[in-house]
PDB file of N, CA and C in Angstrom:
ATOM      1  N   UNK A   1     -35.288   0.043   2.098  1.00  0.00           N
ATOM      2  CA  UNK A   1     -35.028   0.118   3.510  1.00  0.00           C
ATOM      3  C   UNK A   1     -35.521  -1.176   4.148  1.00  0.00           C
ATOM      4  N   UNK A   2     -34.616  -1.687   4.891  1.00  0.00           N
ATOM      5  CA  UNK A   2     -35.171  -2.721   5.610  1.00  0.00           C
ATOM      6  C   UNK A   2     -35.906  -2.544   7.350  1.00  0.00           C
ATOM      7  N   UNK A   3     -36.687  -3.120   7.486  1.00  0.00           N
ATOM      8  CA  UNK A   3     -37.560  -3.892   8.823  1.00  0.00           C
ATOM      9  C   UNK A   3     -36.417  -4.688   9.776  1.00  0.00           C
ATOM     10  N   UNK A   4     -36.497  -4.226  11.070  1.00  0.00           N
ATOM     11  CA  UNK A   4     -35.844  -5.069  12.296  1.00  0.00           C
ATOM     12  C   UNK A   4     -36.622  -4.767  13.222  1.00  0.00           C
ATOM     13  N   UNK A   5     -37.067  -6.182  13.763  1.00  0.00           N
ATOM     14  CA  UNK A   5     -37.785  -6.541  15.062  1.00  0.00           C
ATOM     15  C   UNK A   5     -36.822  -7.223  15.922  1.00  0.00           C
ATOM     16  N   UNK A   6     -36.884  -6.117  16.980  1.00  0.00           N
ATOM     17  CA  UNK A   6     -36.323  -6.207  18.543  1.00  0.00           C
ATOM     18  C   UNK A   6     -37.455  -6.533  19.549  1.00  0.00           C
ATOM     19  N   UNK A   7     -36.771  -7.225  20.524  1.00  0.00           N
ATOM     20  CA  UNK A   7     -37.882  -7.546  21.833  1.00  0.00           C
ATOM     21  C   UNK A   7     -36.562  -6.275  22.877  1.00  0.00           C
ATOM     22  N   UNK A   8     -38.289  -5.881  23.528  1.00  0.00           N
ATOM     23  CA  UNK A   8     -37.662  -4.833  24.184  1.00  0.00           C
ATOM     24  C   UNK A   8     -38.961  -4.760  25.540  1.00  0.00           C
ATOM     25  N   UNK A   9     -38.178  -4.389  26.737  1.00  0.00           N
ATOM     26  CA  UNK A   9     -39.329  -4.633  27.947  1.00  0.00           C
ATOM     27  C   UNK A   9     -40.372  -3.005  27.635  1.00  0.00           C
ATOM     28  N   UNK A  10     -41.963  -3.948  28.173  1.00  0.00           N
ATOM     29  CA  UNK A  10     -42.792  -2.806  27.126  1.00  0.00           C
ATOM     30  C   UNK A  10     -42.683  -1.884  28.524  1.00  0.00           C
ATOM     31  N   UNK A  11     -41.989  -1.719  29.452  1.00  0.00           N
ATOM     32  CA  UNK A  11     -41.967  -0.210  30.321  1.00  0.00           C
ATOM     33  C   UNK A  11     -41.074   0.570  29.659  1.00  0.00           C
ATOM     34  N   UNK A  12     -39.728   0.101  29.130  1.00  0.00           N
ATOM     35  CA  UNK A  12     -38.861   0.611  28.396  1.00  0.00           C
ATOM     36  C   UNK A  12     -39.282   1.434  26.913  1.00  0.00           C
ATOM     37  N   UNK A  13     -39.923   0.559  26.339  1.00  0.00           N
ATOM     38  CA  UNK A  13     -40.253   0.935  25.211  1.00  0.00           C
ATOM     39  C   UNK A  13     -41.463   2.811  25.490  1.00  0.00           C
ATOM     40  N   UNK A  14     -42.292   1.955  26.318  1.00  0.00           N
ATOM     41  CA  UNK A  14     -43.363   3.412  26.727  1.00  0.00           C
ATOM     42  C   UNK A  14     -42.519   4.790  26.879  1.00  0.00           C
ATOM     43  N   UNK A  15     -41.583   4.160  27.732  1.00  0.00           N
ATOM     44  CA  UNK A  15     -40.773   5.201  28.365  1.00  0.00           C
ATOM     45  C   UNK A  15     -40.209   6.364  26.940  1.00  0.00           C
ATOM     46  N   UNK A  16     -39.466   4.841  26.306  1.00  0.00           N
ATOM     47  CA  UNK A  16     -38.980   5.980  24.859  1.00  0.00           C
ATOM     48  C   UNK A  16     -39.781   6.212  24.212  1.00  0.00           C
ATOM     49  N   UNK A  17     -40.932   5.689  24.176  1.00  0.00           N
ATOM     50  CA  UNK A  17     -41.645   6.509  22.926  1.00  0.00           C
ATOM     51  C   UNK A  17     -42.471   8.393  23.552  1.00  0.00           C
ATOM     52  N   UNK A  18     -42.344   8.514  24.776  1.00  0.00           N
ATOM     53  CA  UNK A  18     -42.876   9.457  25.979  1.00  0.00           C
ATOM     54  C   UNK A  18     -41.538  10.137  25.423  1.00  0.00           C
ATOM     55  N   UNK A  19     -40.397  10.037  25.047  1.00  0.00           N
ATOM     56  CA  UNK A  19     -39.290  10.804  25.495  1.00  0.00           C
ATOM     57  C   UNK A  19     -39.146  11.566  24.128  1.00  0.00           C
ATOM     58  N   UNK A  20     -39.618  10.183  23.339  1.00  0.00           N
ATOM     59  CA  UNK A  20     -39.514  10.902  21.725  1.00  0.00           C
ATOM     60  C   UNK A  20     -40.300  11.552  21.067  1.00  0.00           C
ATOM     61  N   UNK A  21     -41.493  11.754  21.915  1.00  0.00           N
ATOM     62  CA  UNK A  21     -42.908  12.586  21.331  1.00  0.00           C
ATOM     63  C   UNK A  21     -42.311  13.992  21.943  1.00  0.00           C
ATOM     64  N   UNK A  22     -41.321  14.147  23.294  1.00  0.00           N
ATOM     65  CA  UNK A  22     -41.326  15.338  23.768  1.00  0.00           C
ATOM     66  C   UNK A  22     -40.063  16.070  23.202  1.00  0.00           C
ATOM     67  N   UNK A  23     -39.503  15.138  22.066  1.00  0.00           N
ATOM     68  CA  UNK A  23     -38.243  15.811  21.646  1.00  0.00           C
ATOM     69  C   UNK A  23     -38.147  16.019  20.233  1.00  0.00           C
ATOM     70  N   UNK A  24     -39.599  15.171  19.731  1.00  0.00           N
ATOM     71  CA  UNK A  24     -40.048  15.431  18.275  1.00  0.00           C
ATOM     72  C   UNK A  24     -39.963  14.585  17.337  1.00  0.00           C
ATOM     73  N   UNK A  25     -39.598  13.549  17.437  1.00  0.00           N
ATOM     74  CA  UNK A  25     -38.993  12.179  17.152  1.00  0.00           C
ATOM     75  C   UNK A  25     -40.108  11.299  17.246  1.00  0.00           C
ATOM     76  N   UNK A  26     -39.183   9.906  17.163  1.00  0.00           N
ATOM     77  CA  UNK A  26     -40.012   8.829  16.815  1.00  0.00           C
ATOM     78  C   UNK A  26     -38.998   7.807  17.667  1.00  0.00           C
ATOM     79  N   UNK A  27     -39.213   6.583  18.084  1.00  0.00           N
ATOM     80  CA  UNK A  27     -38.628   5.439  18.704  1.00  0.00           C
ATOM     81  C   UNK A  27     -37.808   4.632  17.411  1.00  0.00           C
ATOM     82  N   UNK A  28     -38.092   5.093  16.198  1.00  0.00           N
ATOM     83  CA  UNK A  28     -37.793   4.716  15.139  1.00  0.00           C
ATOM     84  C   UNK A  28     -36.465   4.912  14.707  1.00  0.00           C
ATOM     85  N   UNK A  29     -36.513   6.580  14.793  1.00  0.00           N
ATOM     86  CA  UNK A  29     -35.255   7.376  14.295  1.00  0.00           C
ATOM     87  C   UNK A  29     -34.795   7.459  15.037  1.00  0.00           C
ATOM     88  N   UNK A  30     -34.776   6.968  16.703  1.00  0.00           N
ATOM     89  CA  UNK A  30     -33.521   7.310  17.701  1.00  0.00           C
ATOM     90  C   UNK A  30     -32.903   5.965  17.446  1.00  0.00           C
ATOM     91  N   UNK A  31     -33.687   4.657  17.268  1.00  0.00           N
ATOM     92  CA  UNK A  31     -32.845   3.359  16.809  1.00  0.00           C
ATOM     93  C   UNK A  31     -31.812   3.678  15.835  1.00  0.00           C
ATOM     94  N   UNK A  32     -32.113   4.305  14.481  1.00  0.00           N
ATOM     95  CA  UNK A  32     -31.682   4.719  13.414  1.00  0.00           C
ATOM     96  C   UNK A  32     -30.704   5.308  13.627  1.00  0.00           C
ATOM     97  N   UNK A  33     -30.673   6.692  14.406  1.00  0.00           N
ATOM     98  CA  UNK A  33     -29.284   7.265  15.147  1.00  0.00           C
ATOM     99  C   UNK A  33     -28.586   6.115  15.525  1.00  0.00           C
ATOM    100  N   UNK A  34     -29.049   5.476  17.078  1.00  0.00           N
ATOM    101  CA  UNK A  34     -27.906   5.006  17.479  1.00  0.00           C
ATOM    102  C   UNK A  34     -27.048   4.002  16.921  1.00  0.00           C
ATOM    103  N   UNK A  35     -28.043   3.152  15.776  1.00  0.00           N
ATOM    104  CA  UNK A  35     -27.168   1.523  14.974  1.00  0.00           C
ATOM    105  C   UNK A  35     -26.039   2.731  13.816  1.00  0.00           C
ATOM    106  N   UNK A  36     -26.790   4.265  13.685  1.00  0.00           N
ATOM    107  CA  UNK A  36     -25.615   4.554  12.811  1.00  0.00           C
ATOM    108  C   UNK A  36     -24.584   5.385  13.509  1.00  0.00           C
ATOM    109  N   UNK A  37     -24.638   5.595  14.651  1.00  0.00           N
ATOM    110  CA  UNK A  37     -23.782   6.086  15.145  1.00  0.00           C
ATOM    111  C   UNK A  37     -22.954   5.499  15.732  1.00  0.00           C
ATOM    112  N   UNK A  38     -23.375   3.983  15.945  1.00  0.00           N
ATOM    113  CA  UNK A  38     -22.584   3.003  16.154  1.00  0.00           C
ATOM    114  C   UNK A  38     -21.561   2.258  15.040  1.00  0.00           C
ATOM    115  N   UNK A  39     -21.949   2.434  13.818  1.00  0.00           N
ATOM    116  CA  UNK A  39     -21.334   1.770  12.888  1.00  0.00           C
ATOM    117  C   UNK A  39     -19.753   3.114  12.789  1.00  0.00           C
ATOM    118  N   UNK A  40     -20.664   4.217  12.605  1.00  0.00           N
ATOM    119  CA  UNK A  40     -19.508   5.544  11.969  1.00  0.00           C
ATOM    120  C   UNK A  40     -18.272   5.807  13.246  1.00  0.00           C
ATOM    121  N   UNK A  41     -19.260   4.999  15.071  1.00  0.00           N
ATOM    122  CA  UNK A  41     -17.838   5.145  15.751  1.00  0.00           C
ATOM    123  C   UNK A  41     -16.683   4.060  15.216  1.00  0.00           C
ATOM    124  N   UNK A  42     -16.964   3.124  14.733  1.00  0.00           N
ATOM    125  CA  UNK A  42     -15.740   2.047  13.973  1.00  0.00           C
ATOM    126  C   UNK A  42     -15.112   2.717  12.990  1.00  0.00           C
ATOM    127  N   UNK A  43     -15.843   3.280  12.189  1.00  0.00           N
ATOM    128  CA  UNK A  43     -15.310   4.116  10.779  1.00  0.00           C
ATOM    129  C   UNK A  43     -13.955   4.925  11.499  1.00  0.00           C
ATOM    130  N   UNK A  44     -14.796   6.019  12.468  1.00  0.00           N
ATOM    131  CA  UNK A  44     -14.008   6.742  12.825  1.00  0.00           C
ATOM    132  C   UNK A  44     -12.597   6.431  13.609  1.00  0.00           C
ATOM    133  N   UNK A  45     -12.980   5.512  14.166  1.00  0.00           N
ATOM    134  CA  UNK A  45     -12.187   5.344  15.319  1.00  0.00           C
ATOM    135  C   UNK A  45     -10.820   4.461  14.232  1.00  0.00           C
ATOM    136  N   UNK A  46     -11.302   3.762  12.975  1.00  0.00           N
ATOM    137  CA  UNK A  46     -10.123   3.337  12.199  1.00  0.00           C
ATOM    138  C   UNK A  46      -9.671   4.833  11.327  1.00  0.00           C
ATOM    139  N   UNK A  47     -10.227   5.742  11.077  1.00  0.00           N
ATOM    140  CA  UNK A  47      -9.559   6.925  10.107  1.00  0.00           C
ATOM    141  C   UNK A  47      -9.041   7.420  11.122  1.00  0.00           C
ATOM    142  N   UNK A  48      -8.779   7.438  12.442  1.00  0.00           N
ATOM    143  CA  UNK A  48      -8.083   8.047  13.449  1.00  0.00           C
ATOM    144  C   UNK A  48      -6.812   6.939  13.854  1.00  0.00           C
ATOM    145  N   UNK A  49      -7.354   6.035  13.693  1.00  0.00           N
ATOM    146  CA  UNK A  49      -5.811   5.054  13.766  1.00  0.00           C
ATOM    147  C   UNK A  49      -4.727   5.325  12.624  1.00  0.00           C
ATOM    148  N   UNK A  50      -5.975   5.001  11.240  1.00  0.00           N
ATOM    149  CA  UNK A  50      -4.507   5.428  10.225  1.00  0.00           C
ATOM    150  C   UNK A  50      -4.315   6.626  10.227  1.00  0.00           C
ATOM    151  N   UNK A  51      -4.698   7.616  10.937  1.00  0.00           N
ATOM    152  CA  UNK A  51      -4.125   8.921  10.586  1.00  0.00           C
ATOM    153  C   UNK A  51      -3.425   9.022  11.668  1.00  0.00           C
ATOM    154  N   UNK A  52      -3.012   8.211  12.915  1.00  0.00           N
ATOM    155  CA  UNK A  52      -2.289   8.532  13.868  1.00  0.00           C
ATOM    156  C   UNK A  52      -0.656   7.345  13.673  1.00  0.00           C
ATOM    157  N   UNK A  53      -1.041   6.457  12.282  1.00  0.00           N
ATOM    158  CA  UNK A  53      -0.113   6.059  12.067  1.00  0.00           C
ATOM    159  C   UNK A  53       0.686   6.791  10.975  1.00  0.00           C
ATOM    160  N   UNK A  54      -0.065   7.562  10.215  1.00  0.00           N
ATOM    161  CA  UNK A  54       0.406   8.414   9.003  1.00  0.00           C
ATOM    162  C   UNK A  54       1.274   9.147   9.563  1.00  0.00           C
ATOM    163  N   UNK A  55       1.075   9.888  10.852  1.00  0.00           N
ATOM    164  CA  UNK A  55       1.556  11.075  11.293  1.00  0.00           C
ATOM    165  C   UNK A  55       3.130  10.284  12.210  1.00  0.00           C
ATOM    166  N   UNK A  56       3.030   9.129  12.698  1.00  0.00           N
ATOM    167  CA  UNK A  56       3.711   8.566  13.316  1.00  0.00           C
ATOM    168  C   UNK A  56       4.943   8.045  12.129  1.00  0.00           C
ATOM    169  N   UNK A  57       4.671   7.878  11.227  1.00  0.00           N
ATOM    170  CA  UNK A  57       5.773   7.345  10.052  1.00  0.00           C
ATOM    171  C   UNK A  57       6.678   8.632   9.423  1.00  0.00           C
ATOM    172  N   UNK A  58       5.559   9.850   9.549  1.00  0.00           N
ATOM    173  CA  UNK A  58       6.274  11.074   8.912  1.00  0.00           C
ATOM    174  C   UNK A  58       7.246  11.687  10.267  1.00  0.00           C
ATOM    175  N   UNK A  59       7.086  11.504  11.241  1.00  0.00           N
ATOM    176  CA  UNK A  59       7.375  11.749  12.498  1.00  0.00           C
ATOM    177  C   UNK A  59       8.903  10.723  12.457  1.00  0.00           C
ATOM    178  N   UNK A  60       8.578   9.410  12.359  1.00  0.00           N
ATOM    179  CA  UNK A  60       9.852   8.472  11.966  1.00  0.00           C
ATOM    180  C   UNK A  60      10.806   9.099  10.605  1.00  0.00           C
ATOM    181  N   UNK A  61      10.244   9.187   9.492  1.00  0.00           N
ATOM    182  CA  UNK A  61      11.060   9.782   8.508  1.00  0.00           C
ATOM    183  C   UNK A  61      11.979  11.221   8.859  1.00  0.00           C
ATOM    184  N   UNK A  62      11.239  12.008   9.476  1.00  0.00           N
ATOM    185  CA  UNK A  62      11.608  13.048   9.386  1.00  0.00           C
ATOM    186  C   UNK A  62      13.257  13.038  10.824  1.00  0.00           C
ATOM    187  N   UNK A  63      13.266  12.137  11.396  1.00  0.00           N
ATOM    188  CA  UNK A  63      14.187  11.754  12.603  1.00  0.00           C
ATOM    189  C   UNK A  63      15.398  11.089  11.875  1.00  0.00           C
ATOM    190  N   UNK A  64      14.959  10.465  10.649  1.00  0.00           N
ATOM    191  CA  UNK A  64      16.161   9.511   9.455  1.00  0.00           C
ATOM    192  C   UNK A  64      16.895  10.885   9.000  1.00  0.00           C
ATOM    193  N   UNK A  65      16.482  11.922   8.928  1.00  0.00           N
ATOM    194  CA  UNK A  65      17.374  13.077   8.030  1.00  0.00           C
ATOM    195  C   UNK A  65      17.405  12.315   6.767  1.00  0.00           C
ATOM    196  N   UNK A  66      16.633  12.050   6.028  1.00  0.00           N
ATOM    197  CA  UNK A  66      16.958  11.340   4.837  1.00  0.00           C
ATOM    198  C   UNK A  66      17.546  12.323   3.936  1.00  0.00           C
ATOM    199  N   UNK A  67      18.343  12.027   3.005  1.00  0.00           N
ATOM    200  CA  UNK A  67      19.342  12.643   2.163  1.00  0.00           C
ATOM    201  C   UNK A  67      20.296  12.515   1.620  1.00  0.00           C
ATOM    202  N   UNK A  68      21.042  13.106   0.455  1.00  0.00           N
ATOM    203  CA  UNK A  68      22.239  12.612   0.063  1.00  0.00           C
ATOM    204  C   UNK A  68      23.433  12.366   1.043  1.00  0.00           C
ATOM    205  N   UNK A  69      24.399  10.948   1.056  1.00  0.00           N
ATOM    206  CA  UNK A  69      25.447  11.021   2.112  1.00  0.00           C
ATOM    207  C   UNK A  69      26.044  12.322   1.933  1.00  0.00           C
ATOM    208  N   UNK A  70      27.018  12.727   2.889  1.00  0.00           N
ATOM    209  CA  UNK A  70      27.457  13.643   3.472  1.00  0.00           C
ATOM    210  C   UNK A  70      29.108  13.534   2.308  1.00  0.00           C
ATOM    211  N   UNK A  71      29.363  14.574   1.940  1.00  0.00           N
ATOM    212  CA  UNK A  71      30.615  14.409   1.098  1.00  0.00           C
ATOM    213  C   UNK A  71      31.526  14.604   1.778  1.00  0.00           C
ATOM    214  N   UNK A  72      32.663  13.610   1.308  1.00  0.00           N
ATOM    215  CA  UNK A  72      33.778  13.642   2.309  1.00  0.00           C
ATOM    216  C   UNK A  72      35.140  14.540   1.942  1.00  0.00           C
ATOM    217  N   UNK A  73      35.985  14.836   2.267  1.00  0.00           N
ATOM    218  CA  UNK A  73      36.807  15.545   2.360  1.00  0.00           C
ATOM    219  C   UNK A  73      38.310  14.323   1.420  1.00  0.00           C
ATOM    220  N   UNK A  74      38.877  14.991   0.975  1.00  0.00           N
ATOM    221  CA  UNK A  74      39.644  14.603  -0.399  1.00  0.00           C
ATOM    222  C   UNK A  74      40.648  13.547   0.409  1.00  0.00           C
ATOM    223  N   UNK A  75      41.296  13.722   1.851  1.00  0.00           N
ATOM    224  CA  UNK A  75      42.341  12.844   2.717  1.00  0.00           C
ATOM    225  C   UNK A  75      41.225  12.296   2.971  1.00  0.00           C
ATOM    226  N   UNK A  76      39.985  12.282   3.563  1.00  0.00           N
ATOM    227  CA  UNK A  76      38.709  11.494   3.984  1.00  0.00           C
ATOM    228  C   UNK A  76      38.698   9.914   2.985  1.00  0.00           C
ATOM    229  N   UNK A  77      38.267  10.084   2.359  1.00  0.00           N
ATOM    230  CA  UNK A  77      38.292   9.795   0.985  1.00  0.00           C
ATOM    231  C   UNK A  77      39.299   9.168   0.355  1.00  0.00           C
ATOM    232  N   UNK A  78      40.365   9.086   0.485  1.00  0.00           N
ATOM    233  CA  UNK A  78      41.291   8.431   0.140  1.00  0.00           C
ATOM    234  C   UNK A  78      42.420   7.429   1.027  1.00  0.00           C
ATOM    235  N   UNK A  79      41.480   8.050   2.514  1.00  0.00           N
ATOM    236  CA  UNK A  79      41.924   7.040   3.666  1.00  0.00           C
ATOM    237  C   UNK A  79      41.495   6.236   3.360  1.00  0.00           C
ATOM    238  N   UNK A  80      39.946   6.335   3.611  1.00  0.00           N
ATOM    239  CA  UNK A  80      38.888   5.143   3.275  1.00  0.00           C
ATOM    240  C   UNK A  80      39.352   4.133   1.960  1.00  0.00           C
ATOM    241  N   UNK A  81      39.857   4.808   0.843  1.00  0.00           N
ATOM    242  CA  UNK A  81      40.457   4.236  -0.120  1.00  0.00           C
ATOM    243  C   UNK A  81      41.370   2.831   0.124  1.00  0.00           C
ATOM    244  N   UNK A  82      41.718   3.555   0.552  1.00  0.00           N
ATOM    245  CA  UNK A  82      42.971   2.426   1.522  1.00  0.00           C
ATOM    246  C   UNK A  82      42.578   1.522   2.368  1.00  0.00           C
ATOM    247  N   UNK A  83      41.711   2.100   3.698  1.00  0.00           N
ATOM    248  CA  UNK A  83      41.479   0.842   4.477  1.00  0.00           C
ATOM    249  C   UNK A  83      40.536  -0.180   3.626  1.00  0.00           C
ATOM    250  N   UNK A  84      39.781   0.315   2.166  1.00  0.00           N
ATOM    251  CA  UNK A  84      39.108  -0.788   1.775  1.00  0.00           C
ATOM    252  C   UNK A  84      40.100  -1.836   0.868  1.00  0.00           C
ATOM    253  N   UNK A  85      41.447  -1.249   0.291  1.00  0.00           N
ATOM    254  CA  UNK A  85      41.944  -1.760  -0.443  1.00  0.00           C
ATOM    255  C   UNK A  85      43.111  -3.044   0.260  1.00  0.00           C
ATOM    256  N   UNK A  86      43.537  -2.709   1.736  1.00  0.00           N
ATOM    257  CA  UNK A  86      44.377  -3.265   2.214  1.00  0.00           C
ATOM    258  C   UNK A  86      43.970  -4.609   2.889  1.00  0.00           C
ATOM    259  N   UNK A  87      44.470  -5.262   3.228  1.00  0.00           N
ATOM    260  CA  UNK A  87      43.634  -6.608   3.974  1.00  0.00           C
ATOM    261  C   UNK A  87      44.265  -6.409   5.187  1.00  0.00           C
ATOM    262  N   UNK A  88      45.106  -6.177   6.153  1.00  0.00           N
ATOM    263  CA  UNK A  88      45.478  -5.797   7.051  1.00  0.00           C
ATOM    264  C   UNK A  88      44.820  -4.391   7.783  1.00  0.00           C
ATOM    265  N   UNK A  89      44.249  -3.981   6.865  1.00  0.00           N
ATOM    266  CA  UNK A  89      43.329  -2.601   7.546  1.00  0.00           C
ATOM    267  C   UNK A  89      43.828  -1.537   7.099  1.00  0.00           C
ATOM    268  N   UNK A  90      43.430  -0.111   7.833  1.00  0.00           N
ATOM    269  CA  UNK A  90      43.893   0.922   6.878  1.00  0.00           C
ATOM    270  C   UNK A  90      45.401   1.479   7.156  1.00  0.00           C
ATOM    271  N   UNK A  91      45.771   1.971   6.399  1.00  0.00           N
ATOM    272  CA  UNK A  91      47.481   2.358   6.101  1.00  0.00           C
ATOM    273  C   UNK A  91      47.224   3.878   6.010  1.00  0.00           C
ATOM    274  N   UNK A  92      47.819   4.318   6.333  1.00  0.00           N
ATOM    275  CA  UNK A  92      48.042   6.005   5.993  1.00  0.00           C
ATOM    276  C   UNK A  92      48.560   5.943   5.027  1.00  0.00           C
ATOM    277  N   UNK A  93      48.506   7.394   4.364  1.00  0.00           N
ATOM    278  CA  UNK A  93      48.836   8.116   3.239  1.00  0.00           C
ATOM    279  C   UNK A  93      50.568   8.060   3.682  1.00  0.00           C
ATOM    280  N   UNK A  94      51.313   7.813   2.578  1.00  0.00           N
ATOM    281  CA  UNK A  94      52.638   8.540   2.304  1.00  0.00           C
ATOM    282  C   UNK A  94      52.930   9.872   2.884  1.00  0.00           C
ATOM    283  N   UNK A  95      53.974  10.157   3.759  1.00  0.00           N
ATOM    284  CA  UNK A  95      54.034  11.218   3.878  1.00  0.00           C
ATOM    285  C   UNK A  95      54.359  12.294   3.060  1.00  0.00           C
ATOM    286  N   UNK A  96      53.793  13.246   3.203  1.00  0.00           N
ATOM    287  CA  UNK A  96      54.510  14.488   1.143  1.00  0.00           C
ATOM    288  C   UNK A  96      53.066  14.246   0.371  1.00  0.00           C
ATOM    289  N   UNK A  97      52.075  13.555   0.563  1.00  0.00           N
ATOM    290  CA  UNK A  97      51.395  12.974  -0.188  1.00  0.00           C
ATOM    291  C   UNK A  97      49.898  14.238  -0.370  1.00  0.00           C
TER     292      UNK A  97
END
């Protein structure tokens, strides 16, 4: 465990160590709280970002309908045939066809 020396005004300091005798504590372990409760609000505050981006991507996916294309219908399908085959664009089917 390591040692850190802070300058701190000695009315301040009296004050907390008066506050921490009446709450059972030490001026020690409320430092201790707050440098770690300061570090775990960063922790937290990033596992709440990526989890608000996690939820934001499944939120995006789920709006894609991802899935197999949609099957087309047999004249569908063989229009398309055509407008890819023609260079002028698409042609209808023969009539009788």
């Amino acid at each position: 465990m390591s040692n850190l020396t802070i300058t701190i005004d000695d009315e301040l300091l009296r004050a907390a160590r008066v506050k921490a005798v009446q709450q059972g504590t030490s001026v020690n372990e409320v430092c201790r709280q707050a440098i770690a409760a300061f570090v775990l609000e960063d922790e937290a505050q990033a596992a709440a970002q990526a989890q608000a981006r996690a939820r934001a991507f499944l939120d995006f996916t789920r709006r894609l309908k991802l899935g197999p294309a949609p099957r087309l219908a047999r004249d569908a399908l063989y229009d398309e045939m055509l407008a890819e085959r023609s260079p002028g664009g698409a042609r209808r089917r023969p009539a009788g066809r």
